[in-house]
N, C-alpha and C. Protein backbone atom coordinates (compact mmCIF):
# COMPACT_ATOMS: atom_id res chain seq x y z
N UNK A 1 8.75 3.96 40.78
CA UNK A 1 9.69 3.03 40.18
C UNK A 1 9.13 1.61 40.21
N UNK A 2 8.69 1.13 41.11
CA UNK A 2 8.07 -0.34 41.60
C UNK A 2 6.82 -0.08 40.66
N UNK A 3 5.97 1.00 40.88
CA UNK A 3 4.86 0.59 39.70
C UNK A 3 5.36 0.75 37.98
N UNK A 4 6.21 1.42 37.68
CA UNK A 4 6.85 1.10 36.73
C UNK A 4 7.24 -0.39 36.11
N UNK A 5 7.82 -0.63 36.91
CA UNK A 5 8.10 -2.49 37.08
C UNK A 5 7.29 -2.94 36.67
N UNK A 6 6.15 -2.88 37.82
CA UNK A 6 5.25 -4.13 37.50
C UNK A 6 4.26 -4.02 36.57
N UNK A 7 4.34 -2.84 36.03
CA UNK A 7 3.41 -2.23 34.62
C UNK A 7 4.27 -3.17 33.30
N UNK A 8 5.65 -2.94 33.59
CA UNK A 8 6.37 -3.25 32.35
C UNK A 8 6.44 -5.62 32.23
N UNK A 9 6.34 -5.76 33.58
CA UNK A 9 6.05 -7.01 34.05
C UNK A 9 4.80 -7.35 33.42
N UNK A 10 3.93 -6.93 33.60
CA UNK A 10 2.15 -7.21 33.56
C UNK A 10 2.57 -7.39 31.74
N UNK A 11 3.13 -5.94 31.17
CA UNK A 11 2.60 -6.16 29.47
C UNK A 11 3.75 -7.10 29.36
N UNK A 12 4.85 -7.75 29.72
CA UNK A 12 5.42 -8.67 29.01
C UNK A 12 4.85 -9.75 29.35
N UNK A 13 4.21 -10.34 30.49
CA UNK A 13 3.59 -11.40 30.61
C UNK A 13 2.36 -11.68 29.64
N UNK A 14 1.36 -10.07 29.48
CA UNK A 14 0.62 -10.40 28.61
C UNK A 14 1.00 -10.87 27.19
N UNK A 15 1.81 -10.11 26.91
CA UNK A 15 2.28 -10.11 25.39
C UNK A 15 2.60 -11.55 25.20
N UNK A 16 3.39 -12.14 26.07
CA UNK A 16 4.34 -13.45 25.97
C UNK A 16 3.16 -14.49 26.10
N UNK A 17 2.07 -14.22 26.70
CA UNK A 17 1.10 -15.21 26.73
C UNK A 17 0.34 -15.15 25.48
N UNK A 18 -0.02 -13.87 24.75
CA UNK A 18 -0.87 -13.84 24.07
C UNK A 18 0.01 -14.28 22.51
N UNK A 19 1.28 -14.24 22.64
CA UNK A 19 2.50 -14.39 21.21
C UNK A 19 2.56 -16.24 21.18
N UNK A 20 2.89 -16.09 22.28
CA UNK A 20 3.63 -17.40 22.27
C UNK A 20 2.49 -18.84 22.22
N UNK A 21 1.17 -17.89 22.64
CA UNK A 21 0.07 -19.45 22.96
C UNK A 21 -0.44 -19.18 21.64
N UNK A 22 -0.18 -18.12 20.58
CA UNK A 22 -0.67 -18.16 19.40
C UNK A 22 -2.35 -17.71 19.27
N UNK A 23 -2.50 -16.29 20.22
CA UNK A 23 -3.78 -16.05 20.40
C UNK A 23 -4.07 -15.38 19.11
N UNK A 24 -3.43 -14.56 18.50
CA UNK A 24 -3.63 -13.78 17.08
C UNK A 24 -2.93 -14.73 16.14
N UNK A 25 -4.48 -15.04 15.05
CA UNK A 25 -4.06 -16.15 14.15
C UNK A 25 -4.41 -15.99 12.87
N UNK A 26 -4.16 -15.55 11.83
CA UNK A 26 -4.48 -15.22 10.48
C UNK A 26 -4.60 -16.57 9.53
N UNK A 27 -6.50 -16.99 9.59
CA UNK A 27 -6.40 -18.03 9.30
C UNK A 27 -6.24 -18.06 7.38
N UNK A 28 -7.08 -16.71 7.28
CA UNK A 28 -7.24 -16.60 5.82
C UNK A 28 -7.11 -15.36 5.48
N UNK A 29 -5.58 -14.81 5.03
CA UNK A 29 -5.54 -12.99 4.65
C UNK A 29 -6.55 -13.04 3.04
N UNK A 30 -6.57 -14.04 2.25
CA UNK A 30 -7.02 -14.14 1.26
C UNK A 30 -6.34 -13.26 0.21
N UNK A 31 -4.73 -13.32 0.58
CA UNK A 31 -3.67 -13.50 -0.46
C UNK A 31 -3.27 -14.74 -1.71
N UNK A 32 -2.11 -14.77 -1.82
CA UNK A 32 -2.55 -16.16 -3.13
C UNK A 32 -2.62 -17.09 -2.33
N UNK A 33 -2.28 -17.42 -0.92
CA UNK A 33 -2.99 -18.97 -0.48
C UNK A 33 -3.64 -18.34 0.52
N UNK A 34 -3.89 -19.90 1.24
CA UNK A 34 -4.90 -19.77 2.46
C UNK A 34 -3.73 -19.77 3.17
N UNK A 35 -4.03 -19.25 4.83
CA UNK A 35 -2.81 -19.14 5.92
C UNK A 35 -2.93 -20.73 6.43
N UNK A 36 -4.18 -20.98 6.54
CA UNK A 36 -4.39 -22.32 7.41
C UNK A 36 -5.05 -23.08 6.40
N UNK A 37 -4.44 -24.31 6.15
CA UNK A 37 -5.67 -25.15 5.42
C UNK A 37 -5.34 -25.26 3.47
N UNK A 38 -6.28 -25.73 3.14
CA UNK A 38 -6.59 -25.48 1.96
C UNK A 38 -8.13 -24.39 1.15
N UNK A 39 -7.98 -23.45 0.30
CA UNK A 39 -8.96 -22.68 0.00
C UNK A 39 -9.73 -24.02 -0.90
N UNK A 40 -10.80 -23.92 -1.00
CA UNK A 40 -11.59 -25.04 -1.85
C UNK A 40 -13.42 -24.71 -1.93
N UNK A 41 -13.53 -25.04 -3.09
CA UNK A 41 -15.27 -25.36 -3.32
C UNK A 41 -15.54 -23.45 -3.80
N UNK A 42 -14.65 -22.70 -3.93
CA UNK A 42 -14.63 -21.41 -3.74
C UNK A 42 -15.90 -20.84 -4.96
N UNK A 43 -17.29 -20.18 -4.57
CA UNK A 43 -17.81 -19.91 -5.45
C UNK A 43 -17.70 -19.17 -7.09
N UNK A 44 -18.29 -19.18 -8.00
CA UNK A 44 -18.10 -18.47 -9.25
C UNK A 44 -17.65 -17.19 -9.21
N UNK A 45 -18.64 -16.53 -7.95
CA UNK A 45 -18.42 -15.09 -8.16
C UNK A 45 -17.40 -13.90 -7.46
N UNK A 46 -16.74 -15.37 -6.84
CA UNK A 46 -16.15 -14.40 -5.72
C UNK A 46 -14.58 -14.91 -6.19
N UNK A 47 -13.85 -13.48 -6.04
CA UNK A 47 -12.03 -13.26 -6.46
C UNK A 47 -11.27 -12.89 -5.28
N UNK A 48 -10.32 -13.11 -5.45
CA UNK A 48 -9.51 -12.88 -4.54
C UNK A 48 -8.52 -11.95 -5.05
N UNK A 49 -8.35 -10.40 -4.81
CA UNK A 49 -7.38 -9.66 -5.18
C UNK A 49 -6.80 -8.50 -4.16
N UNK A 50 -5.61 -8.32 -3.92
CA UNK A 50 -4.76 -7.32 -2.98
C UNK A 50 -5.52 -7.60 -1.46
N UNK A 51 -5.32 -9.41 -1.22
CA UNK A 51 -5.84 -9.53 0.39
C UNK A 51 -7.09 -9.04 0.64
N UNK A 52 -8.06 -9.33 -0.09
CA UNK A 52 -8.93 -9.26 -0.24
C UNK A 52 -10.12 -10.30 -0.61
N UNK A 53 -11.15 -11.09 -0.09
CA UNK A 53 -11.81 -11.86 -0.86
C UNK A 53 -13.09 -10.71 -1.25
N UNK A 54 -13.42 -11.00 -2.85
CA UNK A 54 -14.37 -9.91 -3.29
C UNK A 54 -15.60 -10.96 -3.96
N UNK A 55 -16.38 -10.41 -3.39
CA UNK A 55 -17.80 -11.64 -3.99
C UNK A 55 -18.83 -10.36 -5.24
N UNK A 56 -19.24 -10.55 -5.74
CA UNK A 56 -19.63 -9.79 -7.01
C UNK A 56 -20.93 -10.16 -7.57
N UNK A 57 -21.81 -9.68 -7.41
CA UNK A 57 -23.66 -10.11 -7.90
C UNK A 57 -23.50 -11.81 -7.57
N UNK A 58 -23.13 -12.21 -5.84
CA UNK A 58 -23.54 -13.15 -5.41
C UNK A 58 -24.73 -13.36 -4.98
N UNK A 59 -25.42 -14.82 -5.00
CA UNK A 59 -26.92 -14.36 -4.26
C UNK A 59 -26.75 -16.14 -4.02
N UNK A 60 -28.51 -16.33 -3.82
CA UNK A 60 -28.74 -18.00 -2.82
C UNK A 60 -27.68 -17.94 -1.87
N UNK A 61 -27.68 -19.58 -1.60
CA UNK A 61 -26.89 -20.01 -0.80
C UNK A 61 -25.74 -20.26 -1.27
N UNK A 62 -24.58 -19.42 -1.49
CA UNK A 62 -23.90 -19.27 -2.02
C UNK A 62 -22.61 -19.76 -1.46
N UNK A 63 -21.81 -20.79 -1.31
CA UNK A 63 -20.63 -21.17 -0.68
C UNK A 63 -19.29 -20.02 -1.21
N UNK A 64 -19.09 -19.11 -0.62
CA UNK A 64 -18.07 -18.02 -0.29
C UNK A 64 -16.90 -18.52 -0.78
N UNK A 65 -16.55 -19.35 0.06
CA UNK A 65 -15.29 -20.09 0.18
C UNK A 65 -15.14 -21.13 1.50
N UNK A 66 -14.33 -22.12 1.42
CA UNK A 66 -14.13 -22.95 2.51
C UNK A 66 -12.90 -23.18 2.31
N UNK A 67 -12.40 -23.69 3.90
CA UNK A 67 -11.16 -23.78 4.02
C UNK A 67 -10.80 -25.30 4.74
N UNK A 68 -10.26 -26.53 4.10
CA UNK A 68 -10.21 -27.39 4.81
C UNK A 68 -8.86 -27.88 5.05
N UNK A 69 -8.65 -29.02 5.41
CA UNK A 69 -7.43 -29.66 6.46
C UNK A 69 -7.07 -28.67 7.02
N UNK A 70 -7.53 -28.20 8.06
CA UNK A 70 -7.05 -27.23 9.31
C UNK A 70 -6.20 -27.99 10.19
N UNK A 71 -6.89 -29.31 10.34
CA UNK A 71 -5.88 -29.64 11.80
C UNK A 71 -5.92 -29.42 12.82
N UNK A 72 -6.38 -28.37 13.04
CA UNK A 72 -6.59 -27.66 14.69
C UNK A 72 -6.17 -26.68 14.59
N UNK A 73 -6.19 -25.59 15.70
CA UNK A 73 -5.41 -24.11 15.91
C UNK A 73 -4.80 -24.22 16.89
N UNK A 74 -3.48 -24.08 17.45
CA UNK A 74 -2.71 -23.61 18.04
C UNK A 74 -3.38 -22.59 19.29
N UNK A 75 -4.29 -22.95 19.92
CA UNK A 75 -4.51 -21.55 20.59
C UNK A 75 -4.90 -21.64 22.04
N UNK A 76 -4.14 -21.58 22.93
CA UNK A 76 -3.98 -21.93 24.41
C UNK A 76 -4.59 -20.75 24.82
N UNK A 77 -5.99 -20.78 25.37
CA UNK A 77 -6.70 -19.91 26.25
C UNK A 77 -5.97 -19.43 27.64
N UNK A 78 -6.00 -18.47 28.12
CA UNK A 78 -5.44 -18.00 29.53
C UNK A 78 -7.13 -17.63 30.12
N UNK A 79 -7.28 -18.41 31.43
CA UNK A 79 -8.19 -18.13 31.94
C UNK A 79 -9.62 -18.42 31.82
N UNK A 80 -10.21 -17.62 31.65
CA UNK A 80 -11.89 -17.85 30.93
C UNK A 80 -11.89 -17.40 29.42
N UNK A 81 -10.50 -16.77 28.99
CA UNK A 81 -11.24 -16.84 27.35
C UNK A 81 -11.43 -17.55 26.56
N UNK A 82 -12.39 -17.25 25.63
CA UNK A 82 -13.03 -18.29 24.50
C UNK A 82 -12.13 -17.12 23.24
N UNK A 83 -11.87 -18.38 22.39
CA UNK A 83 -11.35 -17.66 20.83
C UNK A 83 -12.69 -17.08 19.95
N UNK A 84 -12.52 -16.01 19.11
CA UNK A 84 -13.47 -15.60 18.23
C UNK A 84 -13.03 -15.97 17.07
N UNK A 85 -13.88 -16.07 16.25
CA UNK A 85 -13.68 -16.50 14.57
C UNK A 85 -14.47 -15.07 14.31
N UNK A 86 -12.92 -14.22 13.39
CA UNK A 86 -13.39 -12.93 13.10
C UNK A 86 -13.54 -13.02 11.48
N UNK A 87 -14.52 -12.89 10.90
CA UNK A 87 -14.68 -12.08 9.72
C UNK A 87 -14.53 -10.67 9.61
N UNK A 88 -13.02 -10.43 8.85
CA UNK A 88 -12.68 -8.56 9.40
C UNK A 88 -12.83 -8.21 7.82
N UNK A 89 -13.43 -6.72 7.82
CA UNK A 89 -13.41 -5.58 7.53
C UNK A 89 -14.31 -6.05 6.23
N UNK A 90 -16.00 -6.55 6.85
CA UNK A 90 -16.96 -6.90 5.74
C UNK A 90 -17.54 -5.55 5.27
N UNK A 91 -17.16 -5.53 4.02
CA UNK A 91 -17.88 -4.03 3.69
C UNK A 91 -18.93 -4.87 2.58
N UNK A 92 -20.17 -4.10 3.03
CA UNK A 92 -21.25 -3.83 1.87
C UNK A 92 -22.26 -2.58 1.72
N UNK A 93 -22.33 -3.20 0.30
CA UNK A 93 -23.05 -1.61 0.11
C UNK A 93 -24.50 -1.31 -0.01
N UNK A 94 -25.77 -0.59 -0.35
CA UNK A 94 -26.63 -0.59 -0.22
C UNK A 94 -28.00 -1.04 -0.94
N UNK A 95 -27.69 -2.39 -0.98
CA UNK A 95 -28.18 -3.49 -1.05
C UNK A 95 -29.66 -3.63 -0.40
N UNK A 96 -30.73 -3.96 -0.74
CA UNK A 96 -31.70 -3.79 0.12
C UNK A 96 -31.85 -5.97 0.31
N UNK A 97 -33.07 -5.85 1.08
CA UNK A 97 -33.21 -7.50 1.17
C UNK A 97 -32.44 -8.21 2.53
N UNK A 98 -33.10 -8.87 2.52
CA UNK A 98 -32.56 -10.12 3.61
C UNK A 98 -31.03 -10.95 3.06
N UNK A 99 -30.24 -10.48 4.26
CA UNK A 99 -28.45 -10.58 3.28
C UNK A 99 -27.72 -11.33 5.30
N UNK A 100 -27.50 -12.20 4.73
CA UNK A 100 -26.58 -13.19 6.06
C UNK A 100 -25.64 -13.81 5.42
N UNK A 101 -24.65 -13.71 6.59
CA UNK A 101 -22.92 -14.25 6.09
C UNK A 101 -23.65 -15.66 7.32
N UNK A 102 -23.40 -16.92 6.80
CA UNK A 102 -23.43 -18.04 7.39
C UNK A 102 -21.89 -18.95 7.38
N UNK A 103 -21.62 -19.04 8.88
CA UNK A 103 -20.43 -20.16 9.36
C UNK A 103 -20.40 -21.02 10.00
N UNK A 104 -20.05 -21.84 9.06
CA UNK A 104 -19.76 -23.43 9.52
C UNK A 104 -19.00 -23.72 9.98
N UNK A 105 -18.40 -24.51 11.26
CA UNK A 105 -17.07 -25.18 11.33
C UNK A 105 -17.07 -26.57 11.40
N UNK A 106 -16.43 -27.53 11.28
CA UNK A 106 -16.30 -28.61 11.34
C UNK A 106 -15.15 -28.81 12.27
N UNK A 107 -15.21 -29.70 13.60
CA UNK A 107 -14.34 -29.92 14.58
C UNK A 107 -14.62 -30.97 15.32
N UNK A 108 -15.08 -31.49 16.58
CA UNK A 108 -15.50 -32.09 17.49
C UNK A 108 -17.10 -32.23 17.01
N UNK A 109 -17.92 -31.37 16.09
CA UNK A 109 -18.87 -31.33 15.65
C UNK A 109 -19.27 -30.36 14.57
N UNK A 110 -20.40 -30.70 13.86
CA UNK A 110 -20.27 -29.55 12.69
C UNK A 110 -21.62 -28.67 13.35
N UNK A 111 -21.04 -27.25 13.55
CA UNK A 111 -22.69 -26.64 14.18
C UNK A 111 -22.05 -25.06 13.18
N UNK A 112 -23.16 -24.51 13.30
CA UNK A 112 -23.13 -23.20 12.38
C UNK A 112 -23.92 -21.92 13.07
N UNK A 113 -23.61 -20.83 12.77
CA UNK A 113 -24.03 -18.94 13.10
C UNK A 113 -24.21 -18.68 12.37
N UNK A 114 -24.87 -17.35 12.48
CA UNK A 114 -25.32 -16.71 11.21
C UNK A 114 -25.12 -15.23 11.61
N UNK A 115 -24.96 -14.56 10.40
CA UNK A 115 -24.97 -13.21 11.12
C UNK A 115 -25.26 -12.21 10.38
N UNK A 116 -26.49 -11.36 10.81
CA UNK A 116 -26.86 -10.40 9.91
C UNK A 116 -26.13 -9.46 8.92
N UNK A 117 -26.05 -9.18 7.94
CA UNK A 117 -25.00 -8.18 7.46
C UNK A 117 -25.75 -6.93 7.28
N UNK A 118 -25.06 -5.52 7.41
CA UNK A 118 -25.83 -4.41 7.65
C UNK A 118 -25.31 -3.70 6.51
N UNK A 119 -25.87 -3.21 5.44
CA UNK A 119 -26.01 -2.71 4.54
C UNK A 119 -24.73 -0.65 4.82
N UNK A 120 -24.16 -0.57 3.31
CA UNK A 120 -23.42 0.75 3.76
C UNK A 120 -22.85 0.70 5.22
N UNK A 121 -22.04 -0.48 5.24
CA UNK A 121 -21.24 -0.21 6.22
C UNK A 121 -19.88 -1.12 6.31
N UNK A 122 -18.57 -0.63 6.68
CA UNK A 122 -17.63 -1.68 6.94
C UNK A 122 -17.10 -2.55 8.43
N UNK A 123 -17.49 -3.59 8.43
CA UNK A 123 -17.25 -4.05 10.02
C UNK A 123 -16.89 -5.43 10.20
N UNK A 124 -16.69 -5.85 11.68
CA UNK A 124 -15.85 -6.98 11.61
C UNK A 124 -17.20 -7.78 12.28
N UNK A 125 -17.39 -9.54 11.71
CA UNK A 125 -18.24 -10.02 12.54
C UNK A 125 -17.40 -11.38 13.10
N UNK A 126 -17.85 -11.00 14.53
CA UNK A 126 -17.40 -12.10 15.43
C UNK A 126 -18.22 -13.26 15.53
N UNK A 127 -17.78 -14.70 16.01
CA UNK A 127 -18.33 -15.40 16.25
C UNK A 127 -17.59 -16.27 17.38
N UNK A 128 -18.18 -16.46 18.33
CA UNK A 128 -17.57 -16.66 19.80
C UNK A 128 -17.75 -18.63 19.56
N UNK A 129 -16.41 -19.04 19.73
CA UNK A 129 -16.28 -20.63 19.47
C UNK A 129 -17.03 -21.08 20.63
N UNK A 130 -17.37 -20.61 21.84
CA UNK A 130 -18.23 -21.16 22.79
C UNK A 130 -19.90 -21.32 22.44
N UNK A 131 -20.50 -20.20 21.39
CA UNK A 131 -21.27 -20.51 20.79
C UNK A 131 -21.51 -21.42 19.52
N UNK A 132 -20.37 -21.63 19.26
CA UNK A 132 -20.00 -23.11 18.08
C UNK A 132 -20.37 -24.38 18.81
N UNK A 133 -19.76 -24.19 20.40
CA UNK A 133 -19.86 -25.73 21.04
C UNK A 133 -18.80 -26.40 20.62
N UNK A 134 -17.58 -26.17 20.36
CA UNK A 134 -16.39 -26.60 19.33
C UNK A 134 -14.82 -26.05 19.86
N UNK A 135 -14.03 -27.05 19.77
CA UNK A 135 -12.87 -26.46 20.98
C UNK A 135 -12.05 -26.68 19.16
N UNK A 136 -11.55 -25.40 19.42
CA UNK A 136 -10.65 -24.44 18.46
C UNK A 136 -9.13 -25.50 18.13
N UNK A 137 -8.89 -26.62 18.72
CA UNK A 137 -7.96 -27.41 18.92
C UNK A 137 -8.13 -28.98 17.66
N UNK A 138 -9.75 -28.82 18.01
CA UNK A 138 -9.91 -29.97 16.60
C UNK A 138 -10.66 -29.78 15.38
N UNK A 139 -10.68 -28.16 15.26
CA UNK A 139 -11.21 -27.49 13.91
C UNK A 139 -11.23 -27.98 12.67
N UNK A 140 -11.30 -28.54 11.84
CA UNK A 140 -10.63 -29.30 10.61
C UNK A 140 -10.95 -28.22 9.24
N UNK A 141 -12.63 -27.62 9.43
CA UNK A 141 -12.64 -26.67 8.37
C UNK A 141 -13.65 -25.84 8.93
N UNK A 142 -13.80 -24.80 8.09
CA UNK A 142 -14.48 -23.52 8.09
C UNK A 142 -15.33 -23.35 6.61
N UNK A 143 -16.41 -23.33 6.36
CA UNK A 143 -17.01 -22.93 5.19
C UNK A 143 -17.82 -21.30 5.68
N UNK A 144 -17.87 -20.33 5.06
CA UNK A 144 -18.56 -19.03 4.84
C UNK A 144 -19.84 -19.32 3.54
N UNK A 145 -20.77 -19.12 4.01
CA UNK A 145 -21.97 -18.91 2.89
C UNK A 145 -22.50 -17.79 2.96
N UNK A 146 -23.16 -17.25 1.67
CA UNK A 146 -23.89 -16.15 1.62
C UNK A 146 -25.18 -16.71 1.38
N UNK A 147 -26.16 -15.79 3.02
CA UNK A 147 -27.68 -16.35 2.01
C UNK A 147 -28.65 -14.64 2.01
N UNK A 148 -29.28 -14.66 0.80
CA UNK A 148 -30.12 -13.61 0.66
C UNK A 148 -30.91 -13.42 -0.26
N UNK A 149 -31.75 -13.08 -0.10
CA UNK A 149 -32.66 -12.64 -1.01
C UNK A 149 -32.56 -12.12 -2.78
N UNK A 150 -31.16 -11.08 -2.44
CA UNK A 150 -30.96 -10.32 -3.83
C UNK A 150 -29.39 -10.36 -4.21
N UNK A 151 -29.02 -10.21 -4.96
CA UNK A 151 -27.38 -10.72 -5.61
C UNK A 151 -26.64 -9.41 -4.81
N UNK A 152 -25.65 -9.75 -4.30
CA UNK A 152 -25.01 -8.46 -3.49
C UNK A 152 -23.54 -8.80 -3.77
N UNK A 153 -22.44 -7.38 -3.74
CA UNK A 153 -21.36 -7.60 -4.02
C UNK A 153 -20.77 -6.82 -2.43
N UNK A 154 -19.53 -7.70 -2.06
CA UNK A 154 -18.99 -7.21 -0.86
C UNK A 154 -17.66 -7.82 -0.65
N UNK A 155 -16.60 -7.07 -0.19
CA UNK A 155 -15.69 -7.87 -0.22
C UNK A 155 -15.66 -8.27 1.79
N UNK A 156 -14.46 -8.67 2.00
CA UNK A 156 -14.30 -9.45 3.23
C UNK A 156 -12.34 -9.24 3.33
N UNK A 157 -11.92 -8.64 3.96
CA UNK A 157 -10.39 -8.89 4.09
C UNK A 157 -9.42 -9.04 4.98
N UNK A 158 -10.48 -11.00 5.53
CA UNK A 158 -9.90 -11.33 6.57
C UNK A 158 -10.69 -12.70 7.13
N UNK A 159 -9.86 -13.74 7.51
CA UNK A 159 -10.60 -14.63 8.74
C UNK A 159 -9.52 -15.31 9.86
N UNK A 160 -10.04 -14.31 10.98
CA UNK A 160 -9.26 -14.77 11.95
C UNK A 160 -9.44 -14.94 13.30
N UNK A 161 -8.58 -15.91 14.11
CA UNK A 161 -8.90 -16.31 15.30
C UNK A 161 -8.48 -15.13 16.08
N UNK A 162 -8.87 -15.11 17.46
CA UNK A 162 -8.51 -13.55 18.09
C UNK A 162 -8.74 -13.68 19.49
N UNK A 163 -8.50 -13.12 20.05
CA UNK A 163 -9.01 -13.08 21.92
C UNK A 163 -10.32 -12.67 22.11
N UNK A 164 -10.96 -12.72 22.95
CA UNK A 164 -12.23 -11.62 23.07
C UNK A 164 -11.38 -10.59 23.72
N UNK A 165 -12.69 -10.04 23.35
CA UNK A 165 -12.05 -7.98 23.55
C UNK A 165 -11.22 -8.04 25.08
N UNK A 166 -11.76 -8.58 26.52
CA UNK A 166 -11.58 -8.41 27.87
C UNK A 166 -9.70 -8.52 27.77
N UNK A 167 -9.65 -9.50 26.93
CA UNK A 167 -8.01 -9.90 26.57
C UNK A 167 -6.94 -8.68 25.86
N UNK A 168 -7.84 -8.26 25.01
CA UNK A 168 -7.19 -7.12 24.40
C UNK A 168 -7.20 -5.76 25.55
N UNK A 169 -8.42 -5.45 26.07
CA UNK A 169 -8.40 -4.53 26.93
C UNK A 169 -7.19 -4.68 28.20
N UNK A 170 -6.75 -5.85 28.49
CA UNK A 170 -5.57 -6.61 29.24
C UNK A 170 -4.44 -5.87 29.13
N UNK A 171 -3.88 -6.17 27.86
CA UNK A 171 -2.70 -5.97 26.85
C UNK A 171 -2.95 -4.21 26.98
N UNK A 172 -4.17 -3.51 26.45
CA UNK A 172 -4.03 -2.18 26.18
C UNK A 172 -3.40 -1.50 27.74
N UNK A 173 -4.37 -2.11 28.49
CA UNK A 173 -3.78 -1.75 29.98
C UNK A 173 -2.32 -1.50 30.42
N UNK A 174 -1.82 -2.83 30.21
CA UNK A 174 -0.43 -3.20 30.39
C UNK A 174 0.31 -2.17 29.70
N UNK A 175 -0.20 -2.04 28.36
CA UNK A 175 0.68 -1.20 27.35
C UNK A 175 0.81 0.71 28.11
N UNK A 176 0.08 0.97 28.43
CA UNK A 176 -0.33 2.35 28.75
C UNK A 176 0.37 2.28 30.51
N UNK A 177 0.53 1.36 31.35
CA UNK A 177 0.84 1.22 32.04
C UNK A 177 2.67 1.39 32.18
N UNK A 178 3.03 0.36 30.97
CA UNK A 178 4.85 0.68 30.03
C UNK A 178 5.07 1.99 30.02
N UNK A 179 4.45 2.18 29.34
CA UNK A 179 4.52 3.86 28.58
C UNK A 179 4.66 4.84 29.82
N UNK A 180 3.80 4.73 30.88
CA UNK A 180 3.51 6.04 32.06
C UNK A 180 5.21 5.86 32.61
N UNK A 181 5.46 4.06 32.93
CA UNK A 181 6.59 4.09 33.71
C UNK A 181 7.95 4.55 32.84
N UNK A 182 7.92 4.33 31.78
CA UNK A 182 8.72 4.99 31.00
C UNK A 182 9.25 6.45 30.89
N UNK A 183 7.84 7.33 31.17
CA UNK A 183 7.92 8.37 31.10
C UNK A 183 8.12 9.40 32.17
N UNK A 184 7.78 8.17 33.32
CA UNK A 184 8.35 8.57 34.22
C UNK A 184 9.63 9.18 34.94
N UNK A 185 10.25 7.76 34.26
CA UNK A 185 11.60 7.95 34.40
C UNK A 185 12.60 8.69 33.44
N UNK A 186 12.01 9.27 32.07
CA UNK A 186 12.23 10.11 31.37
C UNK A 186 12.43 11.80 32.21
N UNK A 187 11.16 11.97 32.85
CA UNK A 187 11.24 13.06 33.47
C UNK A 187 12.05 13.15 34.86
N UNK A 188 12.16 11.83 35.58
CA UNK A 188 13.12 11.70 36.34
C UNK A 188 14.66 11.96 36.28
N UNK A 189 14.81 11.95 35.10
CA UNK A 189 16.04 12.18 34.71
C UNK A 189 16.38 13.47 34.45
N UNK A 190 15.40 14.49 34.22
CA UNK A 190 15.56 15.72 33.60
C UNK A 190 15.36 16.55 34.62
């Protein structure tokens, strides 16, 4: 019963920390607006359809899209975490050539990542704001570039701030922890 409790204690504290400090943040579903900001500078080739941004025989250095007057993010760390800037669910297809999604932020300073993109596959790429050097609080914008070798089409359907994983693994804990005491007392009853 007591570990019941403090299972159901642990996930509301997590939850309430992770809701309320605004750790899950949908900066850009790439519906008809931007969530945060303004969409701007948005290249020729790339559309935006069903939450989706879709880029289409893009190539060079290609400005994706950018997102400015951010303002800052809302996002109160618990502990040692750092926020990620997620690019979710980059699918491309089999494309040969040298192909990188490049991000910029502009905040406390403008510094940039890069990140390989892997051909026939769909996945999310992280970028850890501690490797920005940039506190998530005076963000102002975000630009995405494509650089590569050969014109590639891929969509992207998503940019968002997030916990690192250790945070989520937290929450999953807590959650599975609810559930046992729950079921506990389900069978307690019977």
């Amino acid at each position: 019963m007591k570990l019941a409790g403090l299972a159901s204690l642990a996930l509301a504290v997590c939850l309430g920390a992770n809701t309320a400090s605004a750790n899950f943040i949908d900066i850009d579903t790439f519906d008809a607006a931007a969530q945060v900001g303004n969409r701007t500078n948005v290249d020729a080739s790339v559309g935006f359809a069903g939450g989706k941004l879709v880029a289409s025989s893009t190539t060079g250095f290609s400005t994706l899209f950018e997102i400015t007057g951010i303002g800052g993010l809302n996002y109160s760390a618990t502990g040692t975490e750092t926020p990620i800037l997620r690019l979710a669910g980059v699918s491309l297809g089999a494309q040969a050539g040298f192909k990188q999604l490049q991000v910029t932020i502009n905040g406390n300073a403008a510094t940039t990542q890069v990140a390989n993109l892997l051909a026939n596959t769909t996945q999310d790429y992280d970028f850890n704001f501690s490797a920005f050097n940039a506190d998530i609080s005076s963000l102002t914008s975000i630009t995405v570039d494509y650089i590569g070798a050969n014109p590639i089409s891929f969509t992207i359907n998503g940019l968002h701030a997030v916990p690192e994983p250790t945070t989520l693994a937290l929450i999953g804990l807590a959650s599975v922890g609810g559930l046992f005491g729950a079921r506990r007392r389900k069978v307690a009853k019977a």
